[in-house]
Protein backbone atom coordinates (compact mmCIF):
# COMPACT_ATOMS: atom_id res chain seq x y z
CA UNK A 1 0.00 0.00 0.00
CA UNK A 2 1.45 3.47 -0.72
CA UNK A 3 2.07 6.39 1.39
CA UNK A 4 -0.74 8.84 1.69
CA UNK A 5 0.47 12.10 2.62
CA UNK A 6 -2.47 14.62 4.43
CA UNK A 7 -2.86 18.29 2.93
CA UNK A 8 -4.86 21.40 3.56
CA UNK A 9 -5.82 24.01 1.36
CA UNK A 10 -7.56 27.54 1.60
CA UNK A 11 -7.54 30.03 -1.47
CA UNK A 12 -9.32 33.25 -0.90
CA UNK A 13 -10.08 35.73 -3.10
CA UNK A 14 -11.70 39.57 -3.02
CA UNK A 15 -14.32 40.02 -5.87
CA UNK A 16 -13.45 42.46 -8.41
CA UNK A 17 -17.31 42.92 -9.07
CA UNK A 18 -16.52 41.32 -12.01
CA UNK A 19 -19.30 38.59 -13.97
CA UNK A 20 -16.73 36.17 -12.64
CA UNK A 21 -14.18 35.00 -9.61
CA UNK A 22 -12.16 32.10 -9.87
CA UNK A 23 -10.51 30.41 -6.84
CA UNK A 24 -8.23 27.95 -8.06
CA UNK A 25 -6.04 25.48 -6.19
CA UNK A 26 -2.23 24.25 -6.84
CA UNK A 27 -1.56 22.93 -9.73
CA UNK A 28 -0.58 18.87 -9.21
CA UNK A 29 3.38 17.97 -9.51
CA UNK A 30 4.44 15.87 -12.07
CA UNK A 31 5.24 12.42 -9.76
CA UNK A 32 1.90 13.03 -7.49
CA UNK A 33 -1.64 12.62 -7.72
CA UNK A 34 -4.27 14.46 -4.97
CA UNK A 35 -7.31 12.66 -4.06
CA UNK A 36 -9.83 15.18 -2.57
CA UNK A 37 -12.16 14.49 0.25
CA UNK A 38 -13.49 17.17 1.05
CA UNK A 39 -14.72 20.44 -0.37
CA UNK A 40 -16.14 23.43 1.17
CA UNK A 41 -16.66 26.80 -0.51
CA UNK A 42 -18.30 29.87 1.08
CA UNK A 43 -19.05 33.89 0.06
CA UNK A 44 -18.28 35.47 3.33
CA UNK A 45 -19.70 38.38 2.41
CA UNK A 46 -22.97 37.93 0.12
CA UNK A 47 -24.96 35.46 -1.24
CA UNK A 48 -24.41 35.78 -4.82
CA UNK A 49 -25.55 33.59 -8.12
CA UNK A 50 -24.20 30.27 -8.74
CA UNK A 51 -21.28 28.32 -8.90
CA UNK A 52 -19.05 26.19 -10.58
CA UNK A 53 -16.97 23.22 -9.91
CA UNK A 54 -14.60 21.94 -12.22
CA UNK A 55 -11.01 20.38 -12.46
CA UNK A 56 -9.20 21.88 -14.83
CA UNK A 57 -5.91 21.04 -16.90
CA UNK A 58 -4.66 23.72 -19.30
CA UNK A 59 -7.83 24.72 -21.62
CA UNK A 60 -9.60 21.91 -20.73
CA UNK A 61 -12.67 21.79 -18.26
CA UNK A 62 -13.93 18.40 -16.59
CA UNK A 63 -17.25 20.18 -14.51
CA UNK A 64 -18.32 17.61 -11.46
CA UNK A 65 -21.03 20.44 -10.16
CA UNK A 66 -22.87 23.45 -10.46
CA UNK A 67 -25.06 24.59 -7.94
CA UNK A 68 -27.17 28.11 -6.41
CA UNK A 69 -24.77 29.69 -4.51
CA UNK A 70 -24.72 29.75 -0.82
CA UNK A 71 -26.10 32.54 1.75
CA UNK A 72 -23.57 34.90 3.14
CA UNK A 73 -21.21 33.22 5.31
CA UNK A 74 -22.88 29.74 4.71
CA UNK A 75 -20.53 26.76 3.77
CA UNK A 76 -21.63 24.75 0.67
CA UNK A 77 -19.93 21.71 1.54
CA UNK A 78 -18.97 17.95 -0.62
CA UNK A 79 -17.58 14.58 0.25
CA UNK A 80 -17.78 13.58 -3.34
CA UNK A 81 -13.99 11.93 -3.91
CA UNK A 82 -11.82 14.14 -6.62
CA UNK A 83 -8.87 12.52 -8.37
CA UNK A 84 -6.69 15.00 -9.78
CA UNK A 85 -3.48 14.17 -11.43
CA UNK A 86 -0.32 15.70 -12.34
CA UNK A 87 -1.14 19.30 -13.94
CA UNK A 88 -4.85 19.61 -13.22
CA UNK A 89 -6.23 21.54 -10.57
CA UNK A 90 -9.17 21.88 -8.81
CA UNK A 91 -11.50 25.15 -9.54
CA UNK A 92 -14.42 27.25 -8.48
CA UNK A 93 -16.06 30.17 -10.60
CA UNK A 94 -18.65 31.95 -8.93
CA UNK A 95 -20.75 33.94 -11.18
CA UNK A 96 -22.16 37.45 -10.37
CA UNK A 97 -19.88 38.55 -7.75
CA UNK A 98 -20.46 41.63 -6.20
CA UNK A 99 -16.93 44.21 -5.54
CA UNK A 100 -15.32 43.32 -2.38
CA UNK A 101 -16.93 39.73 -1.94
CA UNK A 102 -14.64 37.37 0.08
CA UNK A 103 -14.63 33.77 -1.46
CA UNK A 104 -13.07 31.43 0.11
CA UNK A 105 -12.49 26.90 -1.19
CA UNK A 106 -11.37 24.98 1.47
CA UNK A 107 -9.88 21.69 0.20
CA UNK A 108 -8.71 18.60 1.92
CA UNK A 109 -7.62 15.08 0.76
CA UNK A 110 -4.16 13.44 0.78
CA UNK A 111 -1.10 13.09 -2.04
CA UNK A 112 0.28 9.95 -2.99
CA UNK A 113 3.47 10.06 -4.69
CA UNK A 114 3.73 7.68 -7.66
CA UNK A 115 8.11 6.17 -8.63
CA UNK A 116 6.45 6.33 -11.86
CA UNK A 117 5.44 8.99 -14.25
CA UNK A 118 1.63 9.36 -14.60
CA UNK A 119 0.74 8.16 -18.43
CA UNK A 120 -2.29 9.18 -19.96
CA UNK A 121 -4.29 7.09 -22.25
């Protein structure tokens, strides 16, 4: 059985007022892959549109969710397991932000780091 190596991640991020804000989480290492437990995602601030959930490598976009956004300062929160693999990342867009909203994605999961390199069929 490999390793698995526990992370944490926040990213936070103060609306522009733009249409929308993108939190968006490390990019994966070549030599790892993250599997994602748990997600939680919150606009401290407002309760604004909807949102986005998608993993995301380069141009491409793999969505796993879209949903109403929450109230202010409630926690929209998913156990739904996430594998992302070397050069993806995990990302939320909000849509119809309002200036000075405060986004937050909290992410947690583990790493497990792979003696080979990841191949893609």
């Amino acid at each position: 059985m490999q390793k698995r190596y526990p992370f944490r991640e926040i990213i936070s991020v103060v609306s522009t007022g733009g249409t929308y804000e993108y939190l968006k989480s490390k990019q994966v290492a070549d030599g790892e892959i993250e599997i994602i437990e748990t997600v939680a995602y919150e606009n401290e601030t407002t309760a604004r549109g909807t949102f986005r959930r998608y993993i995301e490598k380069g141009d491409t976009r793999y969505y796993v969710a879209e949903l109403q956004g929450p109230g202010a300062a409630e926690l929209i929160f998913s156990d739904k397991t996430l594998t992302l693999l070397p050069g993806e990342r995990l990302v939320v867009r909000q849509a119809v932000g309002a200036s000075s909203d405060i986004l937050r994605l909290y992410v947690t999961g583990y790493k497990i780091f792979t003696a080979e390199p990841y191949l893609e069929v």
